[in-house]
Structures are given as structure tokens and as C-alpha cells.
C-alpha atoms as a PDB file:
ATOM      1  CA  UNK A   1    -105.489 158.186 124.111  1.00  0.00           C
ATOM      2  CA  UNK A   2    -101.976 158.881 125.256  1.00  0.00           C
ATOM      3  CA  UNK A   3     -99.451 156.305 123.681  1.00  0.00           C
ATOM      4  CA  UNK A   4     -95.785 155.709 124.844  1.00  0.00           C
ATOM      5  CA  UNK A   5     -93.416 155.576 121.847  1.00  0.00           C
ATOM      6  CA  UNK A   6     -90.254 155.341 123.117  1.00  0.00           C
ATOM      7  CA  UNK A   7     -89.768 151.900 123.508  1.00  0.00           C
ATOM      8  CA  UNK A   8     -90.328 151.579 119.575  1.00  0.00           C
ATOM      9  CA  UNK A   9     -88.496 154.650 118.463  1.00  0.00           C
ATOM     10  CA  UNK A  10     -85.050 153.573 120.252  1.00  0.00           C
ATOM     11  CA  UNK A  11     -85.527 149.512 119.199  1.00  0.00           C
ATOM     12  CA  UNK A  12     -85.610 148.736 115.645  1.00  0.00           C
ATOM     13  CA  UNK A  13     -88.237 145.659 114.988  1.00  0.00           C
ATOM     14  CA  UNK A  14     -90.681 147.067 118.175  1.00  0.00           C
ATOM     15  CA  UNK A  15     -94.189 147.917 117.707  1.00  0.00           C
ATOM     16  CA  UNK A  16     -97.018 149.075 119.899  1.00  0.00           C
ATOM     17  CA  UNK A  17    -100.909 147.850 119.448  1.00  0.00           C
ATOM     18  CA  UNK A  18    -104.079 149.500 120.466  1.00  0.00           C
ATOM     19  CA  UNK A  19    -107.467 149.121 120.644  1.00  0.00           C
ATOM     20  CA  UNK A  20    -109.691 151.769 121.901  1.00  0.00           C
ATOM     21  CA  UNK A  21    -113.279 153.831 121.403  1.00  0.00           C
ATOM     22  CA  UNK A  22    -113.234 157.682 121.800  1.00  0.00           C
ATOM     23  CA  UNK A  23    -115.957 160.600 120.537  1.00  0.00           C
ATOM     24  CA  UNK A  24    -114.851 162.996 118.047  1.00  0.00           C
ATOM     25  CA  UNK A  25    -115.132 166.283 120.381  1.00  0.00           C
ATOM     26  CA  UNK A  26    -117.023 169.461 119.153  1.00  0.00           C
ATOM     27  CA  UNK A  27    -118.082 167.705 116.210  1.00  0.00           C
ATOM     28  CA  UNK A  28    -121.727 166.600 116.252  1.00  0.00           C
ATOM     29  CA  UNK A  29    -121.040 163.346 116.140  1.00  0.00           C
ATOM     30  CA  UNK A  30    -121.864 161.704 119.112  1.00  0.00           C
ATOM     31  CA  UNK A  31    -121.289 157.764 118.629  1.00  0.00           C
ATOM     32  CA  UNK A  32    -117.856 156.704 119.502  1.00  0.00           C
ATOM     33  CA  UNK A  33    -115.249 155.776 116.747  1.00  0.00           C
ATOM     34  CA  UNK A  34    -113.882 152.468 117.158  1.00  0.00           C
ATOM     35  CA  UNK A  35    -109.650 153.047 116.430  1.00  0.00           C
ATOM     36  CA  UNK A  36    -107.775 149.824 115.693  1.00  0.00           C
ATOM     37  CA  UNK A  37    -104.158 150.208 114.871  1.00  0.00           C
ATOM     38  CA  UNK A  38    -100.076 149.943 115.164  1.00  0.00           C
ATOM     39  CA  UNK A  39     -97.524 151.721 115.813  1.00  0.00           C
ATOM     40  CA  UNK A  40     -94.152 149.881 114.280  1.00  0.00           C
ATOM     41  CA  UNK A  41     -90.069 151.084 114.027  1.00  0.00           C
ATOM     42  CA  UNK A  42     -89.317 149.029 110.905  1.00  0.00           C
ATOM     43  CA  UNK A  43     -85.675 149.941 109.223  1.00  0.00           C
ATOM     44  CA  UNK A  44     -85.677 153.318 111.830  1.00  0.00           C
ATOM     45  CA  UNK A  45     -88.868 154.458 109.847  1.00  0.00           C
ATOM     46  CA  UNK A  46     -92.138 154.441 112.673  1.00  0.00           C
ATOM     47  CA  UNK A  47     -95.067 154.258 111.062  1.00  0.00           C
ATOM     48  CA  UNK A  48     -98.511 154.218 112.370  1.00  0.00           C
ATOM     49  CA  UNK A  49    -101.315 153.000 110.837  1.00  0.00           C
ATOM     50  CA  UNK A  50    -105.103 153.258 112.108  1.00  0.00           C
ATOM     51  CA  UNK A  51    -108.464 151.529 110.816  1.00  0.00           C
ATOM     52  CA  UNK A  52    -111.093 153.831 111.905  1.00  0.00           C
ATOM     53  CA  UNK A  53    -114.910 152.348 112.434  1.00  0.00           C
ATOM     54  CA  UNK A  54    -117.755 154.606 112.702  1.00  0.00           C
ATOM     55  CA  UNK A  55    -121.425 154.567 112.997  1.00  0.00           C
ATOM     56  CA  UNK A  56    -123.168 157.780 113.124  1.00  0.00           C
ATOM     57  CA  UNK A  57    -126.575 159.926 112.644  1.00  0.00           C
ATOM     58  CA  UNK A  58    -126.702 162.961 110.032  1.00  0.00           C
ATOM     59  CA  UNK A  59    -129.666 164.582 108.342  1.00  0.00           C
ATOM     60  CA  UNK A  60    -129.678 164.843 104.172  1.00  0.00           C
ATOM     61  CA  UNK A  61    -128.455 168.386 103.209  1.00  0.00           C
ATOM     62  CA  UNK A  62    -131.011 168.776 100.792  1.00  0.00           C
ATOM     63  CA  UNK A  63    -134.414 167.214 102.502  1.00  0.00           C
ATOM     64  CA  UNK A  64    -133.622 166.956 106.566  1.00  0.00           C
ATOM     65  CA  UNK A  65    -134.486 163.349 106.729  1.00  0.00           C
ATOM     66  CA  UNK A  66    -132.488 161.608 109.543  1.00  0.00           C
ATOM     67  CA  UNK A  67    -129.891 159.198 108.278  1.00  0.00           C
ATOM     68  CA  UNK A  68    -127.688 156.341 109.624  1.00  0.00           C
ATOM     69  CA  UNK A  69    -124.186 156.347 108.130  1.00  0.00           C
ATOM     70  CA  UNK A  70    -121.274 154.117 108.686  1.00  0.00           C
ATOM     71  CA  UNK A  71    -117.425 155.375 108.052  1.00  0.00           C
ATOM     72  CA  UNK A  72    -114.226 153.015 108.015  1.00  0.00           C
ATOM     73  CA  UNK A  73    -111.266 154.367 106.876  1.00  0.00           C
ATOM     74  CA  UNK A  74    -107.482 153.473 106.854  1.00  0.00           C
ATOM     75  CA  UNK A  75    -104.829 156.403 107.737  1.00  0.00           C
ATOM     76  CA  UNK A  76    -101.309 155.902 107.698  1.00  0.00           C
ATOM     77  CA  UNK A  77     -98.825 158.369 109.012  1.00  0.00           C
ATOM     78  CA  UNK A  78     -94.871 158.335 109.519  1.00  0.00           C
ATOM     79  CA  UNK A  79     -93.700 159.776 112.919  1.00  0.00           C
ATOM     80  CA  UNK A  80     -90.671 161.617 113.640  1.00  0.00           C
ATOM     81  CA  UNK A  81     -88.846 162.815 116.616  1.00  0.00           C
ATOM     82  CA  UNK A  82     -87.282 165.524 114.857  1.00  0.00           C
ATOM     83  CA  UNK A  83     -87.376 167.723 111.477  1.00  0.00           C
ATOM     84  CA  UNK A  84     -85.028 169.460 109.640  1.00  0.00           C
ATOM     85  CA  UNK A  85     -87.368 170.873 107.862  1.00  0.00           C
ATOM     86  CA  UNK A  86     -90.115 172.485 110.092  1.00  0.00           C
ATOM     87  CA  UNK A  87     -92.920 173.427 107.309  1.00  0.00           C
ATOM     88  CA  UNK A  88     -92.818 169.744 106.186  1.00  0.00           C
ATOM     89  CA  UNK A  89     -96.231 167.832 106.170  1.00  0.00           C
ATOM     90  CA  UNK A  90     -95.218 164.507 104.986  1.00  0.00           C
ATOM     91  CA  UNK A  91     -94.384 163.888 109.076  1.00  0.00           C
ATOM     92  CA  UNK A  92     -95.779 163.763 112.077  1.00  0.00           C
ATOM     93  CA  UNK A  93     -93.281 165.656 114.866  1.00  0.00           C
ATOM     94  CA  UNK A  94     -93.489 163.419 118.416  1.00  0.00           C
ATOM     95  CA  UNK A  95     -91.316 165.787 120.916  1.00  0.00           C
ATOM     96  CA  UNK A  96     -91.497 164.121 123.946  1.00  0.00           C
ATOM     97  CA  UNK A  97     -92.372 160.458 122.861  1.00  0.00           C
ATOM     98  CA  UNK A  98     -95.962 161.005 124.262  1.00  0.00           C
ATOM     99  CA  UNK A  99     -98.317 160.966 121.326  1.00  0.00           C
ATOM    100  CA  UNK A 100    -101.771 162.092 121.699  1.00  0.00           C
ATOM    101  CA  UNK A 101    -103.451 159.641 118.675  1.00  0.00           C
ATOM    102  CA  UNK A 102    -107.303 161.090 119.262  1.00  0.00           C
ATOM    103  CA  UNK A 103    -106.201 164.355 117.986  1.00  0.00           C
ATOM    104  CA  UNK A 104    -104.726 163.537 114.506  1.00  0.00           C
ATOM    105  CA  UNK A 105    -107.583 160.718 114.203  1.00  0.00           C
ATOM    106  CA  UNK A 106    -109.995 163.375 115.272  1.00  0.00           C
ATOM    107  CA  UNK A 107    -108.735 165.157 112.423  1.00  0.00           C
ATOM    108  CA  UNK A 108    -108.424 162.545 109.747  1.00  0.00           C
ATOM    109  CA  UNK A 109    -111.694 161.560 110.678  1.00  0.00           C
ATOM    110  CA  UNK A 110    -113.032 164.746 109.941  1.00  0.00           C
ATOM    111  CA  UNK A 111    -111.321 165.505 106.544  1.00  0.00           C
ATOM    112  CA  UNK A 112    -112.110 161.996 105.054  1.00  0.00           C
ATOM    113  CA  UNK A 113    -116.077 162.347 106.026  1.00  0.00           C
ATOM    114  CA  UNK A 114    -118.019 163.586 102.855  1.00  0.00           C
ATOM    115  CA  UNK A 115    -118.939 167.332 102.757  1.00  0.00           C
ATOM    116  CA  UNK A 116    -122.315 166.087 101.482  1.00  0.00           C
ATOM    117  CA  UNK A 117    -124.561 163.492 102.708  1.00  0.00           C
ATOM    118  CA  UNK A 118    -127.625 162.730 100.767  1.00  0.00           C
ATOM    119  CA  UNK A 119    -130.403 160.250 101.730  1.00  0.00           C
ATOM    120  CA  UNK A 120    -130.207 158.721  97.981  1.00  0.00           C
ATOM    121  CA  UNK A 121    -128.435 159.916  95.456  1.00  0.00           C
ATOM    122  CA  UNK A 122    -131.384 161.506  93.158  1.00  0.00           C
ATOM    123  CA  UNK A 123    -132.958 163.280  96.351  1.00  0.00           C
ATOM    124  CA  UNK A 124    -135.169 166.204  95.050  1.00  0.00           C
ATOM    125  CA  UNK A 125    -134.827 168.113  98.834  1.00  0.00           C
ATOM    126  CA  UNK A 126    -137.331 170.872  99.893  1.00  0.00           C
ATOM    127  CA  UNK A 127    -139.594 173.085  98.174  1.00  0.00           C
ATOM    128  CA  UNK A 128    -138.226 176.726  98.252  1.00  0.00           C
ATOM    129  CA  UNK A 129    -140.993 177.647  98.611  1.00  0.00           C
ATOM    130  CA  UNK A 130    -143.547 176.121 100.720  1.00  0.00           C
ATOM    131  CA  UNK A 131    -141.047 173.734 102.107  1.00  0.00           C
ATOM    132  CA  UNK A 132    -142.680 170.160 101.382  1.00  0.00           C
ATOM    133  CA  UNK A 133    -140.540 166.925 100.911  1.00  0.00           C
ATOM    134  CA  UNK A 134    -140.503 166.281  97.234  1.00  0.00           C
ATOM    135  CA  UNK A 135    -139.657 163.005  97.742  1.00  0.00           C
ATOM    136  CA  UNK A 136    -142.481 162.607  99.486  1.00  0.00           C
ATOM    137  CA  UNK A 137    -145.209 164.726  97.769  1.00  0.00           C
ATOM    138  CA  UNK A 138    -145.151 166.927  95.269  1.00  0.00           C
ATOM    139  CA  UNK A 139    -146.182 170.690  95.518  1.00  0.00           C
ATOM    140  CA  UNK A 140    -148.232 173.367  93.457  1.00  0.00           C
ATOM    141  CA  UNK A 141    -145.977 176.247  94.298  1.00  0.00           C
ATOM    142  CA  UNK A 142    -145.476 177.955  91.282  1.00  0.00           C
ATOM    143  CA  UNK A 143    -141.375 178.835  89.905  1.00  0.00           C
ATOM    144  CA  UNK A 144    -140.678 182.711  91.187  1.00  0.00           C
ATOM    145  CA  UNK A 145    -139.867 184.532  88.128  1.00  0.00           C
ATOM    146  CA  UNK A 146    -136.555 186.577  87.660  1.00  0.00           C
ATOM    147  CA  UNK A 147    -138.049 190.244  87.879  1.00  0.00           C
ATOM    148  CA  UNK A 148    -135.560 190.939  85.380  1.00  0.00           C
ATOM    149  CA  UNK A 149    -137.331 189.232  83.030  1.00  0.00           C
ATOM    150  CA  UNK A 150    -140.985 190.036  83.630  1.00  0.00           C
ATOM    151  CA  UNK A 151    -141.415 192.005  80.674  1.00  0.00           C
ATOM    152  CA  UNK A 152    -140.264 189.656  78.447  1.00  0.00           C
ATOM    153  CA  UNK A 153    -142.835 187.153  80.159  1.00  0.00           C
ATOM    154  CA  UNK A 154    -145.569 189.378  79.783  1.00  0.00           C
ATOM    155  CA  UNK A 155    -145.014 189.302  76.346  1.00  0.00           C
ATOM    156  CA  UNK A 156    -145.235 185.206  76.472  1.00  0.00           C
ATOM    157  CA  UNK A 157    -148.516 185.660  78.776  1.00  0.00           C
ATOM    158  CA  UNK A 158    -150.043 187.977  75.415  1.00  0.00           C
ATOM    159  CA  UNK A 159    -149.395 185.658  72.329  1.00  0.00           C
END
């Protein structure tokens, strides 16, 4: 979504509202992210702030098993229309007072979601070996030994 922000750089006390759903492109998540938000010039400082709702499938990294996860998030940014300093992060740069908000929400979005996503927090995951659910059965695979230490288990195996 493409917002205007002209109107509330140039006039001190103006603010913008939205409202809107979007998909986070190329990244496997396919439900729609519900973006509530403002966009406000208070003291010459714009700041926008978004609260981000989001229900989405995933699989457990360690056992495969579908999962339904929900995501809401706050993110806060302060825009600009110019920098002096052009390695600065603390800003958001708006050129041409045209702001394109799915991008940095697509991006937010993406850094704030956990790297890991577990079914329940004491998941056991797969066998290594034979690839069974231990959450749901338990196996009789027995532990590979470390060749590196077969001799000293051969010893064990004797006594």
C-alpha cells in the first residue's frame, strides 16, 4: 500500500490512518497480515506506528507436524524526508512523499517472526535414524557409535 505523506509532513498536528490486509511476498506465508496503524507530524517529528495481526501455518523444525501460529506485533518507525547522515538507521528516508508501507512491514514482519517454531516446547522431533515421531512412538533404533571410539567400546562389550 502506497500512502501520501505530504499533507502530514508540511502541517504540524496532521496524521494519516490506515487499515489494510496484504501477503508477505516470497515468504511462505500465505495468509494475509492484517496492518493497522498511523502516520502522525507531531512537533515536526513523523512517526509511524503499525500493529501487525497475523495468522499463519508452519511445520515444527524438529518433528514436521503442521502448526497454526498467530503473530501481533507493534513497530514504530520515524520518517524523514532528508538525512544528513546517509548510513544512519535510526530513520526511515521518504524522497518523494510516496511511501511504500508493505515493504518495511514485509520486513519487520519477517525479522520479529521466531527463527524456531516448535509444536511444544519439550518436542523430542524425528528419529535419525528410522525417522519415527518420538512424540508419538518411540523407536528401537539403536545410538550410532563414534567410530572413533569403537575400540574403546569393544573393550566395554568384553568386561
Amino acid at each position: 500500500m502506497f500512502i501520501e505523506l505530504e499533507p502530514v509532513f508540511n502541517n504540524v498536528g496532521a496524521y494519516k490512518t490506515f487499515d489494510y490486509t496484504f501477503v508477505l511476498a516470497d515468504s511462505g506465508i500465505k495468509e494475509p497480515a492484517s496492518v493497522k496503524g498511523r502516520v502522525e507530524n507531531r512537533a515536526g517529528v513523523v512517526t509511524l506506528t503499525a500493529d501487525v495481526d497475523l495468522f499463519y501455518k508452519t511445520e515444527c523444525d524438529r518433528c514436521l507436524a503442521p502448526i497454526d501460529r498467530s503473530f501481533q506485533a507493534q513497530f514504530t518507525h520515524v520518517l524523514v524526508d532528508r538525512l544528513h547522515d546517509e548510513d544512519n538507521d535510526d530513520f526511515i528516508l521518504v524522497e518523494d512523499m510516496h511511501f511504500d508501507l508493505d515493504a518495511l512491514l514485509r520486513e519487520d514482519i519477517l525479522l520479529a517472526l521466531p527463527t524456531k517454531v516448535l509444536c511444544k516446547p519439550d518436542c523430542k522431533g524425528l528419529c535419525p535414524m528410522c525417522g519415527i515421531n518420538l512424540n508419538e512412538q518411540s523407536c528401537t533404533c539403536k545410538k550410532p557409535t563414534d567410530p572413533r571410539w569403537a575400540v574403546l567400546q569393544e573393550l566395554l562389550d568384553e568386561s
